[in-house]
N, C-alpha and C. Protein backbone atom coordinates (compact mmCIF):
# COMPACT_ATOMS: atom_id res chain seq x y z
N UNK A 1 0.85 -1.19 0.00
CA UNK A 1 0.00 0.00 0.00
C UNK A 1 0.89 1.24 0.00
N UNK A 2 0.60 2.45 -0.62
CA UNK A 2 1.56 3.19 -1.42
C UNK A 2 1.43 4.57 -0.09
N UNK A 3 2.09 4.49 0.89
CA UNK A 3 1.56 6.06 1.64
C UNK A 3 2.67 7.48 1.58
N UNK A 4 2.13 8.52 1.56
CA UNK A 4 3.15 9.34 1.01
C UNK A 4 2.36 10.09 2.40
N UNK A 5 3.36 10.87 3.64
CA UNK A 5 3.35 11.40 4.17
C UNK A 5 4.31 12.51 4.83
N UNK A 6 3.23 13.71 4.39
CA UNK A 6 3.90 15.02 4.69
C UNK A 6 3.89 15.62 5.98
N UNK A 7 4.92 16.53 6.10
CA UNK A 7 5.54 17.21 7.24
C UNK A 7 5.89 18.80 7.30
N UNK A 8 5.86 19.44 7.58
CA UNK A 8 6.92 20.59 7.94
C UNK A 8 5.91 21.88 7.54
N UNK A 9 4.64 21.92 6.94
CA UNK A 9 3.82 23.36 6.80
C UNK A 9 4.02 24.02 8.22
N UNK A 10 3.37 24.73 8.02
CA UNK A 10 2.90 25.84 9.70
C UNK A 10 3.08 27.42 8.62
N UNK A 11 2.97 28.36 9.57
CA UNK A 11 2.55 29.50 9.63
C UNK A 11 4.04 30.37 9.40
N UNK A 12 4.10 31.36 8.63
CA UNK A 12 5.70 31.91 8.77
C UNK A 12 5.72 33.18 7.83
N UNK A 13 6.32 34.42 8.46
CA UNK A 13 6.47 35.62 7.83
C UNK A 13 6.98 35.94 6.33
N UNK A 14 6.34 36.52 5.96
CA UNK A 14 6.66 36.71 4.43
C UNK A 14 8.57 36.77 4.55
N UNK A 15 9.19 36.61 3.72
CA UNK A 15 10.87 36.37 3.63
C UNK A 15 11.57 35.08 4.83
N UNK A 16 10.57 34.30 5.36
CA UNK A 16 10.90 33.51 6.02
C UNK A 16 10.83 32.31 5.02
N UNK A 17 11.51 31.17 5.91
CA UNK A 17 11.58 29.89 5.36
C UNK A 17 11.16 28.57 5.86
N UNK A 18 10.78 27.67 5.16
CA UNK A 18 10.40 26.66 5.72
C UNK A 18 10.53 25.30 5.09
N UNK A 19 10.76 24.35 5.77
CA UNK A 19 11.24 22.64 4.74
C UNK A 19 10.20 21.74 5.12
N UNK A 20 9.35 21.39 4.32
CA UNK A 20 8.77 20.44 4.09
C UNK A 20 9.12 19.33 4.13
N UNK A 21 8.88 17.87 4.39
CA UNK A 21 9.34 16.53 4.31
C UNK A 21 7.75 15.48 4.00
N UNK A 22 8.47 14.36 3.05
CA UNK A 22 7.48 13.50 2.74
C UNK A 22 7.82 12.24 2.44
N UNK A 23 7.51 11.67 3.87
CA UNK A 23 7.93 10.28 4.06
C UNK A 23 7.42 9.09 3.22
N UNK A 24 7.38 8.48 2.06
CA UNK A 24 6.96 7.27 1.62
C UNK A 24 7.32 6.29 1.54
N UNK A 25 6.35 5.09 1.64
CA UNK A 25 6.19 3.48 2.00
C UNK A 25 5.55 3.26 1.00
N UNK A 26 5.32 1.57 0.61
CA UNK A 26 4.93 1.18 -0.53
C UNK A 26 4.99 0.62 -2.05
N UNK A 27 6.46 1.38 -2.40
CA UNK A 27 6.69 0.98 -3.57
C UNK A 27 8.55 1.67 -3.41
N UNK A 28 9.34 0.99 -4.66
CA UNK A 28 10.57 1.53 -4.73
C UNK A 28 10.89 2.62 -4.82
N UNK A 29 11.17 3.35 -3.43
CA UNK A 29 11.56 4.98 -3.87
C UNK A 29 12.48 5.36 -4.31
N UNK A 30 13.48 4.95 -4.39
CA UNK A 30 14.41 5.13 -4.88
C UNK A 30 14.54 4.90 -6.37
N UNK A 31 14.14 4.23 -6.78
CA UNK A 31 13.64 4.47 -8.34
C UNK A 31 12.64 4.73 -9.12
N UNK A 32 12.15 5.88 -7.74
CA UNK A 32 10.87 6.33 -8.37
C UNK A 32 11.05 8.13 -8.57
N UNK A 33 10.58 9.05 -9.02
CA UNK A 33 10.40 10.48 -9.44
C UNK A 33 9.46 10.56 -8.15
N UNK A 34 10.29 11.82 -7.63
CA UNK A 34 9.17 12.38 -6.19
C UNK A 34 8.54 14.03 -7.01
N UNK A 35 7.58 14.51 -6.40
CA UNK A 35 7.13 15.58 -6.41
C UNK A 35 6.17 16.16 -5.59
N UNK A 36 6.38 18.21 -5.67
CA UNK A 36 5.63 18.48 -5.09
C UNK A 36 5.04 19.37 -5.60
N UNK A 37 3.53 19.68 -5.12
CA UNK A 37 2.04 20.25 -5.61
C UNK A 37 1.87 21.38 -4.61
N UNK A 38 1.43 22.12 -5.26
CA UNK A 38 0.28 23.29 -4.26
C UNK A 38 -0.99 23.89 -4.77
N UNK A 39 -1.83 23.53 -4.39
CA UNK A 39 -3.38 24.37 -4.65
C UNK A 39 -3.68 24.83 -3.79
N UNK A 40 -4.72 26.15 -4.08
CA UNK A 40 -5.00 27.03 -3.27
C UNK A 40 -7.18 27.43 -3.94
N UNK A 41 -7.65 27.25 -3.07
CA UNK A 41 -8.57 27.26 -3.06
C UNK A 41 -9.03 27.94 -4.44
N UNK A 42 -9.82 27.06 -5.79
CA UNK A 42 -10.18 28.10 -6.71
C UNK A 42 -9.15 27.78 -7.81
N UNK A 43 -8.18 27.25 -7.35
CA UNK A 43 -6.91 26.72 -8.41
C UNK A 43 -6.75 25.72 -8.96
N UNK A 44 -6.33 25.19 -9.72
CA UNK A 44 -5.80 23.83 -10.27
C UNK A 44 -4.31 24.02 -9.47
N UNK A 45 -4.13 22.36 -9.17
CA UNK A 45 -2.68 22.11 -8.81
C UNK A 45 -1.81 22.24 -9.40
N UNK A 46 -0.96 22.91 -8.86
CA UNK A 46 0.40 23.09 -9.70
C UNK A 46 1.59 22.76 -9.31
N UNK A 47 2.75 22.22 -10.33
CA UNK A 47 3.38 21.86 -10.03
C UNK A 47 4.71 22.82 -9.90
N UNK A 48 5.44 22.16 -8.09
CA UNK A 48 6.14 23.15 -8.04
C UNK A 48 7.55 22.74 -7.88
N UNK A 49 7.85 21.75 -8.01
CA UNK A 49 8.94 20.84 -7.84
C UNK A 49 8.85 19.62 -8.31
N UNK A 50 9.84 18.98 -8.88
CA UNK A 50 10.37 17.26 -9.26
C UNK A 50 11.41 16.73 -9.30
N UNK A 51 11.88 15.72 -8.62
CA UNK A 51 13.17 15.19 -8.85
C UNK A 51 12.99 13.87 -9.14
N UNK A 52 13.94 13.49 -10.38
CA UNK A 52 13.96 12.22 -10.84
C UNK A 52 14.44 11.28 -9.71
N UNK A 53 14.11 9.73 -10.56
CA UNK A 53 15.47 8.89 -9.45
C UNK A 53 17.25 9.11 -9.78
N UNK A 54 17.62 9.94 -10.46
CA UNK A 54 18.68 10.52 -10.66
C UNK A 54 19.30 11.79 -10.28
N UNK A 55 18.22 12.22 -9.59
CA UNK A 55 18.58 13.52 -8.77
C UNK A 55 18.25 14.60 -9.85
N UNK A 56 18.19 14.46 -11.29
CA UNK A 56 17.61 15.57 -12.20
C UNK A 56 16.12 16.90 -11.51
N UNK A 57 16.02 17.93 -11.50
CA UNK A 57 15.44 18.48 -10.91
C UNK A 57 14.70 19.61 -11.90
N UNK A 58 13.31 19.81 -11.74
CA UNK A 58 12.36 20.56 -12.26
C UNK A 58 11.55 21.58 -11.40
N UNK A 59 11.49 22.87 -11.88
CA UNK A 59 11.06 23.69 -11.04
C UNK A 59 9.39 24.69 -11.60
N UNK A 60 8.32 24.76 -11.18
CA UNK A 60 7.42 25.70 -11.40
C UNK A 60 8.56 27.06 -12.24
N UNK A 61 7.76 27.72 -12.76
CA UNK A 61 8.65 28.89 -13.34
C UNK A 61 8.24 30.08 -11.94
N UNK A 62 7.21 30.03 -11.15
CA UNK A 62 7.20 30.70 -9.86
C UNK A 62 8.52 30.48 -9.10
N UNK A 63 9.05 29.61 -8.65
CA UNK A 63 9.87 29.13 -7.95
C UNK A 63 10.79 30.33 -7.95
N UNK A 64 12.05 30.26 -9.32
CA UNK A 64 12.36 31.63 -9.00
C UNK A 64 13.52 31.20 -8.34
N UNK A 65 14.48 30.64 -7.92
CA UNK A 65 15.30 29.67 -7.31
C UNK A 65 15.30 29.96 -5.69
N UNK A 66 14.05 29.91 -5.67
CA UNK A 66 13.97 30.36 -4.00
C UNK A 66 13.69 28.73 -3.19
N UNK A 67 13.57 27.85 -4.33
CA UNK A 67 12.54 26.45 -3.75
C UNK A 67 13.71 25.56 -4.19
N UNK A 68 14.34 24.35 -3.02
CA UNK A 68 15.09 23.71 -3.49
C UNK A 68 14.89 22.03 -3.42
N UNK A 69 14.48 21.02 -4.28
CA UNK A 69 13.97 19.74 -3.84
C UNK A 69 15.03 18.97 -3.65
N UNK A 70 14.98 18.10 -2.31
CA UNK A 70 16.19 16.86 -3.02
C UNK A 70 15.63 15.48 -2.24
N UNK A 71 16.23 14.88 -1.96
CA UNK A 71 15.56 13.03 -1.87
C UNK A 71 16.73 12.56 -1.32
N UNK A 72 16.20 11.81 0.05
CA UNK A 72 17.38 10.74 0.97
C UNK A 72 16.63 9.73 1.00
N UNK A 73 17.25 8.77 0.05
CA UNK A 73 16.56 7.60 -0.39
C UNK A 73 17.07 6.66 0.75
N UNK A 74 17.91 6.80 1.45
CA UNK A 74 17.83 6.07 2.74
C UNK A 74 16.85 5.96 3.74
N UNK A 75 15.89 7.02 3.45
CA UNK A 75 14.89 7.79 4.57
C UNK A 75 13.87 7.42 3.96
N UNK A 76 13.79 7.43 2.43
CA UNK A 76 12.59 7.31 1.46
C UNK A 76 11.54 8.61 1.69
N UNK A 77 12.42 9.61 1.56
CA UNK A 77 12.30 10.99 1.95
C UNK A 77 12.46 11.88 1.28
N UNK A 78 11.64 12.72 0.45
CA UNK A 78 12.08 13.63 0.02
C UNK A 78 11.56 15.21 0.49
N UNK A 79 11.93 15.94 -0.10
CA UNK A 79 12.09 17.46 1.04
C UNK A 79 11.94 18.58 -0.29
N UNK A 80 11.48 19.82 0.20
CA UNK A 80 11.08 20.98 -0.04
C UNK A 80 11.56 22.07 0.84
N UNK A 81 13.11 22.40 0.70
CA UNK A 81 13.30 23.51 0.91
C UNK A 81 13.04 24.72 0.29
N UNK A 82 11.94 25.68 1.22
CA UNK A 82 11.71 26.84 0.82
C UNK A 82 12.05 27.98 1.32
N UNK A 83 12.16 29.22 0.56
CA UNK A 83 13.15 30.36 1.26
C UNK A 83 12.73 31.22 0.55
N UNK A 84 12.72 32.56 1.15
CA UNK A 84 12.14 33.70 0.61
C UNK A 84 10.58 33.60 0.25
N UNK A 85 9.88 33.09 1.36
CA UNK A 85 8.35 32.92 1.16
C UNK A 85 7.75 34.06 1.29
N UNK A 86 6.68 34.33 -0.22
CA UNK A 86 5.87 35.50 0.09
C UNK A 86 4.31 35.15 0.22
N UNK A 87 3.70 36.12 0.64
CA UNK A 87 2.21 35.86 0.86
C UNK A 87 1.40 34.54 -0.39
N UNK A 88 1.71 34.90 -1.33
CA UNK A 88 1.08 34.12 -2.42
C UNK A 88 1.63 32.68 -2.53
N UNK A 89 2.69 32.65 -1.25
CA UNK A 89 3.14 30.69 -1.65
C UNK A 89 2.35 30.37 -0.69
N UNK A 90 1.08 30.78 -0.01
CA UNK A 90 0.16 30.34 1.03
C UNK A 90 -0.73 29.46 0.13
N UNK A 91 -0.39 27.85 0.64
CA UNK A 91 -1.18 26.89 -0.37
C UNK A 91 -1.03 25.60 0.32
N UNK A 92 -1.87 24.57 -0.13
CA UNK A 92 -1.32 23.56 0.45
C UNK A 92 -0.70 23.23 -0.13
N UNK A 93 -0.05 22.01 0.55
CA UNK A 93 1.40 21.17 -0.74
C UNK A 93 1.02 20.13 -0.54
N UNK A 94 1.36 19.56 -1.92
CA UNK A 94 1.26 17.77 -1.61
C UNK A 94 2.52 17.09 -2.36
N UNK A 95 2.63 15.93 -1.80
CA UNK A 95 3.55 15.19 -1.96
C UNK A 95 3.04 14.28 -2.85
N UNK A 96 4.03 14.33 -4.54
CA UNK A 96 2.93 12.96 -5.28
C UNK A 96 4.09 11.85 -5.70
N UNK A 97 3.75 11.05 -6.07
CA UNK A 97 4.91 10.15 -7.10
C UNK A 97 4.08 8.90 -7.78
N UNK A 98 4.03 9.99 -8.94
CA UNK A 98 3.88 9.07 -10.10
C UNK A 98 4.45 8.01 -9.90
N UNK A 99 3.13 6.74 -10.57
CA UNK A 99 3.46 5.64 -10.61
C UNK A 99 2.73 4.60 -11.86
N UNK A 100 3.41 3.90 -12.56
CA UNK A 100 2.40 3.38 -13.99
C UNK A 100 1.60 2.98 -13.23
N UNK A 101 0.28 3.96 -14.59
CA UNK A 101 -0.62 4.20 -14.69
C UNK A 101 -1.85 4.84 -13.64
N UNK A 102 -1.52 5.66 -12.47
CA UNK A 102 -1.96 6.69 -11.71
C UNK A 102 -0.35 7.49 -10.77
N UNK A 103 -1.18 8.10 -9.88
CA UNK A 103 -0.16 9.12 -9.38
C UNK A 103 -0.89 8.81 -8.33
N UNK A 104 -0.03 8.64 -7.11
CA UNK A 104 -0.39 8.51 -5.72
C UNK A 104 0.12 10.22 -4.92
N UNK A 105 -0.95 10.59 -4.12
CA UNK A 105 -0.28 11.75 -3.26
C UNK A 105 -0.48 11.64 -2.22
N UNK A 106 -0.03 12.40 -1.21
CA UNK A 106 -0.39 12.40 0.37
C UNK A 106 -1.39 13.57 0.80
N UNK A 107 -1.48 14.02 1.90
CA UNK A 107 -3.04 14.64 2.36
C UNK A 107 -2.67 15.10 2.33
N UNK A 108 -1.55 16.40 2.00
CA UNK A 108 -1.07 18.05 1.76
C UNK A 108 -0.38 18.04 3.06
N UNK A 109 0.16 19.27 2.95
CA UNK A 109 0.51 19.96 4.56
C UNK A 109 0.17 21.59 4.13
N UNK A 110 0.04 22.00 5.42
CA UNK A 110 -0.78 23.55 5.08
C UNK A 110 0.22 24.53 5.42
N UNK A 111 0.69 25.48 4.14
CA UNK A 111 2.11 26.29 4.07
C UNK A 111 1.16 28.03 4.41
N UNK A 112 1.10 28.38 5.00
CA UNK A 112 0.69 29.75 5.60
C UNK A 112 1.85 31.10 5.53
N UNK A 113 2.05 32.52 4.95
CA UNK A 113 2.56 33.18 4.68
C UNK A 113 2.17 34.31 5.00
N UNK A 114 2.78 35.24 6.31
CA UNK A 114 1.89 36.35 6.33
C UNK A 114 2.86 37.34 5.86
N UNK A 115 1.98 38.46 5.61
CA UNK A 115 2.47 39.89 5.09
C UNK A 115 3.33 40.60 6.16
């Protein structure tokens, strides 16, 4: 059974920072592509991060190199360092990883940004 569970939202001042984590069980992580999502009420999800099982890395064009992803496949862990958060990265995030033929995600974590 495939569980992808997230960590690290909370509440934090605009130019502050914060790291996300998303623990998964279930299938080979390590040779699997991790990613991460944010919607915000009214939105389609978007994608704001990806890293292959090669460490190759993809970024939202928001990002902006303020967002940095990487993966400790010892941990079966991958992470969302974020920095320089402004009001508008207030969204949830989710943790997904594609898998043939659907995409499994976890229940978000809630990223809050005040002015």
């Amino acid at each position: 059974q495939v569980q992808l569970v997230e960590s690290g939202g909370g509440l934090v001042q605009a130019g502050g920072s914060l790291t996300l984590s998303c623990v998964a069980s279930g299938f080979s992580f390590r040779s699997n592509a991790m990613s991460w999502y944010r919607q915000t009420p009214g939105k389609q999800r978007e994608l704001v991060a990806l890293i292959t099982n090669n460490d190759r890395t993809r970024y939202g064009d928001f990002v902006k190199g303020r967002f940095t992803i990487s993966r400790d496949n010892a941990k079966n862990t991958v992470y969302l360092q974020m920095n320089s958060l402004q009001p508008e990265d207030t969204a949830v995030y989710y943790c997904n990883a594609p898998r043939p033929g659907t995409n499994y995600w976890g229940k978000g974590t809630l990223v809050t940004v005040s002015s």
